[in-house]
PDB file of N, CA and C in Angstrom:
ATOM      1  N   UNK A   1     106.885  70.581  85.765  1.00  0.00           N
ATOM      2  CA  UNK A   1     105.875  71.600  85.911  1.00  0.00           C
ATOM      3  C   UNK A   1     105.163  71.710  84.555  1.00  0.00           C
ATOM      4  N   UNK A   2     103.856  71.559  84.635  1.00  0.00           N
ATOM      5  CA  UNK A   2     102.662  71.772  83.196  1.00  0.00           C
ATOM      6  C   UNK A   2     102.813  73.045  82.904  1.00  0.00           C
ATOM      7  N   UNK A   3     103.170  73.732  81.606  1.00  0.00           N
ATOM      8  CA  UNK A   3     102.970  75.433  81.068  1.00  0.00           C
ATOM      9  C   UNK A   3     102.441  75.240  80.262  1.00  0.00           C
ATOM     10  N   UNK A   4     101.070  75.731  80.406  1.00  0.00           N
ATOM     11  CA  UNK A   4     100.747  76.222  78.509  1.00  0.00           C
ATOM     12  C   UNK A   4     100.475  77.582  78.645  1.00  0.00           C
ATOM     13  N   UNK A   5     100.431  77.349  76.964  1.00  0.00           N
ATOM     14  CA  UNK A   5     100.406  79.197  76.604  1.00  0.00           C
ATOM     15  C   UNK A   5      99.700  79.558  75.696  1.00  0.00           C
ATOM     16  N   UNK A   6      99.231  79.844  75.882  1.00  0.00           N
ATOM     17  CA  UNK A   6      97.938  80.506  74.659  1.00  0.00           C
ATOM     18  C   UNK A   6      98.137  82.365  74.141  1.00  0.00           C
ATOM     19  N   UNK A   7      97.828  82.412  72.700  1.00  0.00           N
ATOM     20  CA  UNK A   7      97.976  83.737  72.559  1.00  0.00           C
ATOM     21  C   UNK A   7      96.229  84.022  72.339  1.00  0.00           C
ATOM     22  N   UNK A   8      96.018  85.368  72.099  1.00  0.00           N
ATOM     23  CA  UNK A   8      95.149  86.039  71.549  1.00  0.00           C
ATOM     24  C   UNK A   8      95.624  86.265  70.094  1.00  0.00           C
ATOM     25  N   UNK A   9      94.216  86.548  69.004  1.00  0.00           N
ATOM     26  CA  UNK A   9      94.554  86.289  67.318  1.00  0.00           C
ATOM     27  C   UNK A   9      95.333  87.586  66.821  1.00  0.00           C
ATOM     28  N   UNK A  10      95.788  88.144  67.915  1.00  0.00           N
ATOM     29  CA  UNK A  10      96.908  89.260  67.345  1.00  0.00           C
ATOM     30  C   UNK A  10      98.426  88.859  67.658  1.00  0.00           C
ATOM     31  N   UNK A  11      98.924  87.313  68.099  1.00  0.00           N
ATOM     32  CA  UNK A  11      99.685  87.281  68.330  1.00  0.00           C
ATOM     33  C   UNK A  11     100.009  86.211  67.581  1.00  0.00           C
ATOM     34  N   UNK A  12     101.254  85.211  66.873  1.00  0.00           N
ATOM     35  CA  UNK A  12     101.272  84.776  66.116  1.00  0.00           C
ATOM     36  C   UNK A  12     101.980  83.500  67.625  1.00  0.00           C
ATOM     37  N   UNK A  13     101.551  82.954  67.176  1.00  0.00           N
ATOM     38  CA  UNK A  13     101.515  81.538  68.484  1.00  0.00           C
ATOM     39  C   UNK A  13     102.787  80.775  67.730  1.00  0.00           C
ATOM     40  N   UNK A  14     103.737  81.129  67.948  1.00  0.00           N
ATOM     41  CA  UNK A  14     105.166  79.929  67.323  1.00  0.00           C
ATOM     42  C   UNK A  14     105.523  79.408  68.917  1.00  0.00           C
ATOM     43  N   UNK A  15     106.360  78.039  68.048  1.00  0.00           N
ATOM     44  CA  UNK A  15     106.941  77.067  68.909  1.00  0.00           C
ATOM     45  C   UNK A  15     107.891  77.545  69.857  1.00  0.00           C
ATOM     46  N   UNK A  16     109.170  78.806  68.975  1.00  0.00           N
ATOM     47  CA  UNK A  16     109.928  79.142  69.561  1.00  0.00           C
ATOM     48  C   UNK A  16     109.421  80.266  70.871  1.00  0.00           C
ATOM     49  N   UNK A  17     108.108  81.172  70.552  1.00  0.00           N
ATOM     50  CA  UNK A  17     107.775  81.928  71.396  1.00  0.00           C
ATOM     51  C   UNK A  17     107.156  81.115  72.840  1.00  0.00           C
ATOM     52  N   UNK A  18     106.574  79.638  72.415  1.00  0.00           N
ATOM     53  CA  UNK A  18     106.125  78.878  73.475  1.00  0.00           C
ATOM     54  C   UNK A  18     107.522  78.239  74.678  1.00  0.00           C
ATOM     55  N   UNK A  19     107.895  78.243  73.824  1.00  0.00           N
ATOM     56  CA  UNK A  19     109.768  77.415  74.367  1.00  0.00           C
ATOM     57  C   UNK A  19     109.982  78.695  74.984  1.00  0.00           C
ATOM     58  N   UNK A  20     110.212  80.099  74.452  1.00  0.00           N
ATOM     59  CA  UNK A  20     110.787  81.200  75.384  1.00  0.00           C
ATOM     60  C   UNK A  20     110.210  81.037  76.383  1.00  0.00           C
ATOM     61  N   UNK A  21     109.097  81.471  76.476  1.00  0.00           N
ATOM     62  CA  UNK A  21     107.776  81.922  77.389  1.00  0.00           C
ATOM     63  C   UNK A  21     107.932  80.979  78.699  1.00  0.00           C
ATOM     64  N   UNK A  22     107.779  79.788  78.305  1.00  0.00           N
ATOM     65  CA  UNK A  22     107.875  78.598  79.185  1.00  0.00           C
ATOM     66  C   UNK A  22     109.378  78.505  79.889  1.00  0.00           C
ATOM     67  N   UNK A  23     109.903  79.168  79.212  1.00  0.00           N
ATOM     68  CA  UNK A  23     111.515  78.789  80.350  1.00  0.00           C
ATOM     69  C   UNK A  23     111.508  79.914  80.972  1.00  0.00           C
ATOM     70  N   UNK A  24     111.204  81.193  80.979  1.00  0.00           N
ATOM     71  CA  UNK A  24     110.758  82.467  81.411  1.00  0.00           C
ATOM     72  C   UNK A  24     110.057  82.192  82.837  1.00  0.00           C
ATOM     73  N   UNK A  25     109.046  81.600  82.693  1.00  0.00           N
ATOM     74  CA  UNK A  25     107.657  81.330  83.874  1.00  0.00           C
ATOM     75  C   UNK A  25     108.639  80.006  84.858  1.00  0.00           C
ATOM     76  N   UNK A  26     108.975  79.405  84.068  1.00  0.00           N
ATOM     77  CA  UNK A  26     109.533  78.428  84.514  1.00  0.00           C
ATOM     78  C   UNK A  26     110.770  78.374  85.828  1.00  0.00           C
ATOM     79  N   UNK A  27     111.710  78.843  85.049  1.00  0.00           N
ATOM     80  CA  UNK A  27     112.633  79.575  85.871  1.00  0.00           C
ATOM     81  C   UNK A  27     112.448  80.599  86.969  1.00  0.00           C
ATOM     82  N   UNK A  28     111.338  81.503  86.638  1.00  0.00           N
ATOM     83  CA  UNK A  28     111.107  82.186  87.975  1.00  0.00           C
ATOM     84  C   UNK A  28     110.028  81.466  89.334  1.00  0.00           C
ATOM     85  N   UNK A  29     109.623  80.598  88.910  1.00  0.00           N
ATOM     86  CA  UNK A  29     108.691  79.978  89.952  1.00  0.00           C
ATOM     87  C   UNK A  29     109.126  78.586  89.644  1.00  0.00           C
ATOM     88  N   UNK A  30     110.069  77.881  89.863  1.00  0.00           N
ATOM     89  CA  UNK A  30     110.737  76.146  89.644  1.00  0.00           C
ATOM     90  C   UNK A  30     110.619  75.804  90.753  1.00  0.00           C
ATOM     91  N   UNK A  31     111.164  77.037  92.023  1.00  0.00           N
ATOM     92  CA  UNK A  31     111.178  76.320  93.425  1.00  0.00           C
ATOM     93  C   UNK A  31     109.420  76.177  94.191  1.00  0.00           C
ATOM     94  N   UNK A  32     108.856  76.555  93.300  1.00  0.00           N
ATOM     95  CA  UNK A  32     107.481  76.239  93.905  1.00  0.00           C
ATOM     96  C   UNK A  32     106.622  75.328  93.244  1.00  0.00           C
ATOM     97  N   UNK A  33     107.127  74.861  92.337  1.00  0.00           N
ATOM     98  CA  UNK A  33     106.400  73.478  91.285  1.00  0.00           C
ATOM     99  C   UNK A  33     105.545  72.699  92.352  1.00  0.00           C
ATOM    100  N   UNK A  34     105.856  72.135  93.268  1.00  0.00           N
ATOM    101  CA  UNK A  34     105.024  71.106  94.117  1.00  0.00           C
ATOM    102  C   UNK A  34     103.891  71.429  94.379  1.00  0.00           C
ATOM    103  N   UNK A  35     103.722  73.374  94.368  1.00  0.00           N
ATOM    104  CA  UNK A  35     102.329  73.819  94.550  1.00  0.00           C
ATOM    105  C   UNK A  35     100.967  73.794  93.725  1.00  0.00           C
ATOM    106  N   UNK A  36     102.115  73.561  92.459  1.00  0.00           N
ATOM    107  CA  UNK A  36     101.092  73.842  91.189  1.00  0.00           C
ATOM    108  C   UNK A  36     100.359  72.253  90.635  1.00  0.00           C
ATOM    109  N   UNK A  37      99.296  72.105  89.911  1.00  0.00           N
ATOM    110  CA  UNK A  37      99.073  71.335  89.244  1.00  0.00           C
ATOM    111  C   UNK A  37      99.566  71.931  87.685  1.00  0.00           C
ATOM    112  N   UNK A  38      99.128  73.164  87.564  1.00  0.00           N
ATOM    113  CA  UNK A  38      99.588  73.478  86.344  1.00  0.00           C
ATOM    114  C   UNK A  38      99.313  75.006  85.898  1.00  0.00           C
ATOM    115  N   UNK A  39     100.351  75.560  84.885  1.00  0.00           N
ATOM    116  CA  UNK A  39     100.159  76.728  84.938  1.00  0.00           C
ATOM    117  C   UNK A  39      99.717  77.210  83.138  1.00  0.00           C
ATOM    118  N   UNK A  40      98.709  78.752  83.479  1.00  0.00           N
ATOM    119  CA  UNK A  40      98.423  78.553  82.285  1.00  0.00           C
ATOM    120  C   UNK A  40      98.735  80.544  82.103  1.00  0.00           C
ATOM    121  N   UNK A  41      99.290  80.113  80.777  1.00  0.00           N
ATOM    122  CA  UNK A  41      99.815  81.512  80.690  1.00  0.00           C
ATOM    123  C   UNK A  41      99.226  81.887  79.622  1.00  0.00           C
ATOM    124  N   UNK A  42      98.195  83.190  79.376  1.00  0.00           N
ATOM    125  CA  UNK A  42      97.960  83.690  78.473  1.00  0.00           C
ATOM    126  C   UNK A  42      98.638  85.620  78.052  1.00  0.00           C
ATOM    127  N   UNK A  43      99.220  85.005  76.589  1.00  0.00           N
ATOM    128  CA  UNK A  43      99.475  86.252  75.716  1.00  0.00           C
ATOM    129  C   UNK A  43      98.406  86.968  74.747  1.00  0.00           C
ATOM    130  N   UNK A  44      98.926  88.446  75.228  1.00  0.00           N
ATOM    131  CA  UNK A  44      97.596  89.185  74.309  1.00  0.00           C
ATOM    132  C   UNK A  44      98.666  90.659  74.059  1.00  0.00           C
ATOM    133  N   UNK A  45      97.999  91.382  72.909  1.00  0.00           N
ATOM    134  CA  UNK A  45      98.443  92.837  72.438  1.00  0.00           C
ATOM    135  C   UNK A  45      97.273  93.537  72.266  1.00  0.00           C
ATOM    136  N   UNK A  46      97.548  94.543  73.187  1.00  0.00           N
ATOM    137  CA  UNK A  46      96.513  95.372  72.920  1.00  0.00           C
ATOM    138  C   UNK A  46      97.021  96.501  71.839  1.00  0.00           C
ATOM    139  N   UNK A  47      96.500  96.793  70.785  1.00  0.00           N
ATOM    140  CA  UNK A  47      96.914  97.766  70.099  1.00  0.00           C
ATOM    141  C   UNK A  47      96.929  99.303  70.444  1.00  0.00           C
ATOM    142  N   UNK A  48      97.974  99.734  70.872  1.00  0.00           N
ATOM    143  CA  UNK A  48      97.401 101.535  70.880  1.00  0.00           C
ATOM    144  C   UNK A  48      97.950 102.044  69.744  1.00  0.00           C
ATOM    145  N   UNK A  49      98.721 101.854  69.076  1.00  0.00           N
ATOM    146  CA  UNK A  49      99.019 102.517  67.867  1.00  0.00           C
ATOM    147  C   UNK A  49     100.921 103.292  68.435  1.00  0.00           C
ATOM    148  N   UNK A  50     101.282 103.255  69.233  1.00  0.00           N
ATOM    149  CA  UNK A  50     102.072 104.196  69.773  1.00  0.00           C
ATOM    150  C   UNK A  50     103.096 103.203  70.135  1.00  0.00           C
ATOM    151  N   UNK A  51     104.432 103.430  69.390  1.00  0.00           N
ATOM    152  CA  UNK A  51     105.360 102.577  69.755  1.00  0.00           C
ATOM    153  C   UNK A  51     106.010 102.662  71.276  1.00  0.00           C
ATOM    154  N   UNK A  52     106.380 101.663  71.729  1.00  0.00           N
ATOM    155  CA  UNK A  52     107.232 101.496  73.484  1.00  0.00           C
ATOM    156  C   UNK A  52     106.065 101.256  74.098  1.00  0.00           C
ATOM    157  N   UNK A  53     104.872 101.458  73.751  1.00  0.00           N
ATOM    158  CA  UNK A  53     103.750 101.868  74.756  1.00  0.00           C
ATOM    159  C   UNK A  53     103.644 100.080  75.320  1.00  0.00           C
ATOM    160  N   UNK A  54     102.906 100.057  76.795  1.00  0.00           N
ATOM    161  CA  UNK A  54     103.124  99.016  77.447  1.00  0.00           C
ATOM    162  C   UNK A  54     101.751  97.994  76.935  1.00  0.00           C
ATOM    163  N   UNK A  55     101.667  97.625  75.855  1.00  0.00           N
ATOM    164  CA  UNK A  55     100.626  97.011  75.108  1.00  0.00           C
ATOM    165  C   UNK A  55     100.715  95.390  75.341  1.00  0.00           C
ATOM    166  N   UNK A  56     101.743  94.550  75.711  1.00  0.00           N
ATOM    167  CA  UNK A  56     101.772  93.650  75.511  1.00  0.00           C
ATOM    168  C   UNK A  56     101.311  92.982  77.000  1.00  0.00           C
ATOM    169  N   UNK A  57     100.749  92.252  76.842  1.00  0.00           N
ATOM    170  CA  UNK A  57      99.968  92.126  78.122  1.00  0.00           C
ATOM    171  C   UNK A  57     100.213  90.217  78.838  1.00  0.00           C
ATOM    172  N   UNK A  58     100.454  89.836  79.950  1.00  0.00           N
ATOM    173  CA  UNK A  58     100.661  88.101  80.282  1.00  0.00           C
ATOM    174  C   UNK A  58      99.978  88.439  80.860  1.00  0.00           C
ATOM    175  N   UNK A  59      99.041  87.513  81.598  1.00  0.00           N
ATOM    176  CA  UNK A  59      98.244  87.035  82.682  1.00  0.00           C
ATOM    177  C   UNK A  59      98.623  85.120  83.092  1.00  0.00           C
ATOM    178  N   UNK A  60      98.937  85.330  83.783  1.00  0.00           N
ATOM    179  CA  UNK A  60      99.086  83.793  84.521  1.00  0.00           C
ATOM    180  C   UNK A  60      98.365  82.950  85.380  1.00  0.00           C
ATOM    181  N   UNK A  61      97.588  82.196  85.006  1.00  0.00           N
ATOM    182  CA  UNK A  61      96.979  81.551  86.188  1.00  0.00           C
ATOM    183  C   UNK A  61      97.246  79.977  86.914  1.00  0.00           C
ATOM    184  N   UNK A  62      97.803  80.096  87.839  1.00  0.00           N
ATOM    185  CA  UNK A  62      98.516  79.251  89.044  1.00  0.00           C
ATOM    186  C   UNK A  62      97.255  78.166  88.975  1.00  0.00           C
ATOM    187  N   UNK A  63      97.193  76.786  88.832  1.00  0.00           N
ATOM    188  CA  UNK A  63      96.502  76.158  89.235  1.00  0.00           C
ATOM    189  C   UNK A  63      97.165  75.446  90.669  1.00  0.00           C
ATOM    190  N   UNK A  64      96.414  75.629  91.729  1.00  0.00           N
ATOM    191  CA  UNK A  64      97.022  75.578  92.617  1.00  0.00           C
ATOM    192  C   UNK A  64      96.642  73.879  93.366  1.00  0.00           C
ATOM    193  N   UNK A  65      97.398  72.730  93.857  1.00  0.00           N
ATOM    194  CA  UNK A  65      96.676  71.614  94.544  1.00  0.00           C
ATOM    195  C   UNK A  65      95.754  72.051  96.081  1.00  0.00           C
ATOM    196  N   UNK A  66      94.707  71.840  95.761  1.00  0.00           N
ATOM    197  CA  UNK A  66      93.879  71.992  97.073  1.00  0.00           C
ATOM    198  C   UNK A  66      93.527  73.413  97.197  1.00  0.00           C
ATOM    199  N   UNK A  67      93.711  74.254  96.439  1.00  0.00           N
ATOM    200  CA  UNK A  67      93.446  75.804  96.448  1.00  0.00           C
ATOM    201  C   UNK A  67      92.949  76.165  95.589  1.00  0.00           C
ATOM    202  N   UNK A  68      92.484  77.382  95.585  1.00  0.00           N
ATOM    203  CA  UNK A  68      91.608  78.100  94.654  1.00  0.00           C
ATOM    204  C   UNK A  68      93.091  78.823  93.707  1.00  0.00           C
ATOM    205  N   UNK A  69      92.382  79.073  92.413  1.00  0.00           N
ATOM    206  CA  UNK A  69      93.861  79.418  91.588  1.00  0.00           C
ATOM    207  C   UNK A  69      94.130  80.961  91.817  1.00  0.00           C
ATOM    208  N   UNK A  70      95.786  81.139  91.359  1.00  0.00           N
ATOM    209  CA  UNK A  70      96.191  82.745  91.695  1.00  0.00           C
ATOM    210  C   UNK A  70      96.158  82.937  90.665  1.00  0.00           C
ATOM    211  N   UNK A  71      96.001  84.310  90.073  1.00  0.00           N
ATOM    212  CA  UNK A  71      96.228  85.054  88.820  1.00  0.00           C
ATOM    213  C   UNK A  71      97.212  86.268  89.307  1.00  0.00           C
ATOM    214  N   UNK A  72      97.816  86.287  87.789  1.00  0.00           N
ATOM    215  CA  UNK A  72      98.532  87.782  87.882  1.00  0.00           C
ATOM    216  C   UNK A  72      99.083  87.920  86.857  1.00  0.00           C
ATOM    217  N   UNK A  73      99.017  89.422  86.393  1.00  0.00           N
ATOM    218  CA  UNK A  73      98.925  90.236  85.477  1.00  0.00           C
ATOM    219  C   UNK A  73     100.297  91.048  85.549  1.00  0.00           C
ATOM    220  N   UNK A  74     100.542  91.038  84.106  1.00  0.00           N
ATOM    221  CA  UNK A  74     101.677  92.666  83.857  1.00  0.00           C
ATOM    222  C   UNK A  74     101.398  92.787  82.474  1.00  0.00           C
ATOM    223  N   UNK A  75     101.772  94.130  82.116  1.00  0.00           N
ATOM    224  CA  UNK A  75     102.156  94.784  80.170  1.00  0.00           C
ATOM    225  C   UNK A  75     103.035  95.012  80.554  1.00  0.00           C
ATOM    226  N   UNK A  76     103.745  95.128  79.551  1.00  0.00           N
ATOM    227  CA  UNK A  76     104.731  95.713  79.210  1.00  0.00           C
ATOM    228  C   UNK A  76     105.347  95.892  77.804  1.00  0.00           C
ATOM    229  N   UNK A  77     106.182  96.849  77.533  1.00  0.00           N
ATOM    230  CA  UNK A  77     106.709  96.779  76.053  1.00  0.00           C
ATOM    231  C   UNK A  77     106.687  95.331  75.449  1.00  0.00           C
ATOM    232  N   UNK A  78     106.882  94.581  75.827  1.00  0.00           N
ATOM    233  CA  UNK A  78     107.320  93.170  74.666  1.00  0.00           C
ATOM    234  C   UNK A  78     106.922  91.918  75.500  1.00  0.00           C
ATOM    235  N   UNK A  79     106.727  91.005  75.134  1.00  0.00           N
ATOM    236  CA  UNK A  79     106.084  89.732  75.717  1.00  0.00           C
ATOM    237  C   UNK A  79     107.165  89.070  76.697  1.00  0.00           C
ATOM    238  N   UNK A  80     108.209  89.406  76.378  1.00  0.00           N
ATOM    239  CA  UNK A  80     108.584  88.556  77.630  1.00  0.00           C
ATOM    240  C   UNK A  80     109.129  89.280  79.194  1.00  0.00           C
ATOM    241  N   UNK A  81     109.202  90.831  78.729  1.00  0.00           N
ATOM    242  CA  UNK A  81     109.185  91.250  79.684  1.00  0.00           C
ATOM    243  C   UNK A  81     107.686  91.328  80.411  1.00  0.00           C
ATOM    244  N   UNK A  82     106.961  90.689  79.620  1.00  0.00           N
ATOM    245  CA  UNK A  82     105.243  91.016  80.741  1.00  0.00           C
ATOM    246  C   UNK A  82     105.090  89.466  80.889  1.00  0.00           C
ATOM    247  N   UNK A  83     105.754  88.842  80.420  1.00  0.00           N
ATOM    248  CA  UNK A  83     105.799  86.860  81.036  1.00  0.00           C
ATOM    249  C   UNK A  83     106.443  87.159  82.312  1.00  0.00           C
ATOM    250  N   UNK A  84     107.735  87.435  82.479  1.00  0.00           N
ATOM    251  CA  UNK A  84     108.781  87.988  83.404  1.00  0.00           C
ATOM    252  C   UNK A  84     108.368  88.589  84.473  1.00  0.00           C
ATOM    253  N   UNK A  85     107.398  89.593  83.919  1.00  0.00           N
ATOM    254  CA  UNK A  85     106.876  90.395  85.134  1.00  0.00           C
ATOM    255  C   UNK A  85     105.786  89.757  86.688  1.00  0.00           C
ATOM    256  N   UNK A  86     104.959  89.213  85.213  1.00  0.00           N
ATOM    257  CA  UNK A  86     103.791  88.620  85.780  1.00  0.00           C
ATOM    258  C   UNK A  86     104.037  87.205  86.603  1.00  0.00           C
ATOM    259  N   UNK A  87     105.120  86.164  86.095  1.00  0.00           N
ATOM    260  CA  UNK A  87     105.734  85.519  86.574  1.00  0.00           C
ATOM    261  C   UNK A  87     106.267  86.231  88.663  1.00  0.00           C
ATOM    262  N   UNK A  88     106.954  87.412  88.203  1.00  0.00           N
ATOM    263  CA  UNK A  88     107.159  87.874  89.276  1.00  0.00           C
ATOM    264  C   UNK A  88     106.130  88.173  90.214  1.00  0.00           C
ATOM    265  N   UNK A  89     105.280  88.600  89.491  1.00  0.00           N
ATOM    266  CA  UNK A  89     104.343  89.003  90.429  1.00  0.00           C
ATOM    267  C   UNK A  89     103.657  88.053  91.225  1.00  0.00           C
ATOM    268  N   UNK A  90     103.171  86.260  90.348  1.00  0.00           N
ATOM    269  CA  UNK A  90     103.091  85.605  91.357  1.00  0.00           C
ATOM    270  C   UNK A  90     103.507  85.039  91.972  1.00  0.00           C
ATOM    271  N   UNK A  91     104.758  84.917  91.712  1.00  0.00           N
ATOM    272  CA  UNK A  91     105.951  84.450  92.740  1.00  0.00           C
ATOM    273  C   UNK A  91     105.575  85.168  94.082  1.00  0.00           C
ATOM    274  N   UNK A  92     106.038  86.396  93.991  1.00  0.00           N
ATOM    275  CA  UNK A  92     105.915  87.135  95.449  1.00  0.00           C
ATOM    276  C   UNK A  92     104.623  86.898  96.129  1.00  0.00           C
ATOM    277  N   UNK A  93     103.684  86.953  95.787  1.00  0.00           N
ATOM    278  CA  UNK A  93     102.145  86.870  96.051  1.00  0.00           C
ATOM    279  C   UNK A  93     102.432  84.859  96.741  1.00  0.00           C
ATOM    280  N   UNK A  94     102.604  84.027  95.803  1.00  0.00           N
ATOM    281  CA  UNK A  94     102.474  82.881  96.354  1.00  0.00           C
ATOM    282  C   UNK A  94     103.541  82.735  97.685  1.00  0.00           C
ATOM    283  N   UNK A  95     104.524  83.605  96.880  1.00  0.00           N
ATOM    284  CA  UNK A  95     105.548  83.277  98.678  1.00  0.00           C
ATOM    285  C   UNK A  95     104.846  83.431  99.885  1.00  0.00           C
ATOM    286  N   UNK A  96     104.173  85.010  99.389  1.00  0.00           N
ATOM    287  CA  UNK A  96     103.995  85.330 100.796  1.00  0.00           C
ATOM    288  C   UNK A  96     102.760  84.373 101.299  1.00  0.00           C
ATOM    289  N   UNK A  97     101.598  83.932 100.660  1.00  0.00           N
ATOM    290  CA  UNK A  97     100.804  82.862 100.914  1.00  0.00           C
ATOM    291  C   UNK A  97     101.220  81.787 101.875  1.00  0.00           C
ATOM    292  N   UNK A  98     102.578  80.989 101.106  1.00  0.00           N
ATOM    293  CA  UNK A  98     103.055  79.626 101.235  1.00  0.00           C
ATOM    294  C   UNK A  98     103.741  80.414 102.823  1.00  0.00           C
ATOM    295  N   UNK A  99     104.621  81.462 102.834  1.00  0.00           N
ATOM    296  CA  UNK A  99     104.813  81.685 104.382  1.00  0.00           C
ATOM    297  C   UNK A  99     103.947  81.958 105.141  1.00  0.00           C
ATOM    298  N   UNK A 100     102.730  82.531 105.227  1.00  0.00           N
ATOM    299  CA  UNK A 100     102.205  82.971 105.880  1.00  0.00           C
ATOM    300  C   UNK A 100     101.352  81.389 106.712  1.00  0.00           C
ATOM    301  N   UNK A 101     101.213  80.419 105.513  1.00  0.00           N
ATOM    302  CA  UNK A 101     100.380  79.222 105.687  1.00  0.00           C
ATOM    303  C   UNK A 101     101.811  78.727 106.936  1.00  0.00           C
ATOM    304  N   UNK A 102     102.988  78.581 106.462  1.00  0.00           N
ATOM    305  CA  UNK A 102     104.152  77.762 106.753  1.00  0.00           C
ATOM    306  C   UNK A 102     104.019  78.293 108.203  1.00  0.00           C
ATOM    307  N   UNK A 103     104.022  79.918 108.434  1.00  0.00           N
ATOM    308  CA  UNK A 103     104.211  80.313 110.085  1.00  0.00           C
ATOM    309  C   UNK A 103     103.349  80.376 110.988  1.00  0.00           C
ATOM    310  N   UNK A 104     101.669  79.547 110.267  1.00  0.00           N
ATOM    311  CA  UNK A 104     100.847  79.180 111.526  1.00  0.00           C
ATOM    312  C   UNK A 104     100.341  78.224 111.776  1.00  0.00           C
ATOM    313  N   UNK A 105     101.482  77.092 111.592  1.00  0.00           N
ATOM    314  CA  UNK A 105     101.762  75.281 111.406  1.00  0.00           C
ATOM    315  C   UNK A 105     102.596  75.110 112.641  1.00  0.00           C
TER     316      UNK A 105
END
């Protein structure tokens, strides 16, 4: 499965945060790899000034074969709980897609 990851210039783009990130996304959507051509994950912080606050922001976008691409979004306190999230989020979203396609075949 293709991951890249891109930050925004408030985030400091290391190897090890790319390696987390990527086994994160990875692991929650592995059983659907065949769907993807490739996935592109972008990190960003929005600053509010206010610690815990849900500033850290993933967006994911699914390149999908033969489909138009999915996106999905989470913040949260810290980057990998909003990789994690957002990961989740298109998991569920593509399931229900891939079943809905699967139960009128």
């Amino acid at each position: 499965m293709h991951i890249e990851v891109s930050t925004d210039s408030s985030i400091e783009g290391s190897e090890a945060l790319t390696n987390q990130i990527k086994g994160l996304v990875e692991h929650e959507l592995t059983h659907l790899k065949e769907h993807f051509t490739r996935l592109e994950v972008h990190l960003s912080d929005a600053p509010t000034g206010a610690a815990g606050q849900e500033d850290k922001h993933c967006m994911i976008e699914a390149r999908l074969k033969g489909r138009q691409p999915a996106v999905a979004k989470y913040a949260a306190a810290t980057l990998e709980q909003a990789a994690k999230g957002a990961a989740s989020k298109l998991k569920s979203s593509l399931e229900s897609t891939f079943g809905k396609l699967a139960g009128g075949r």
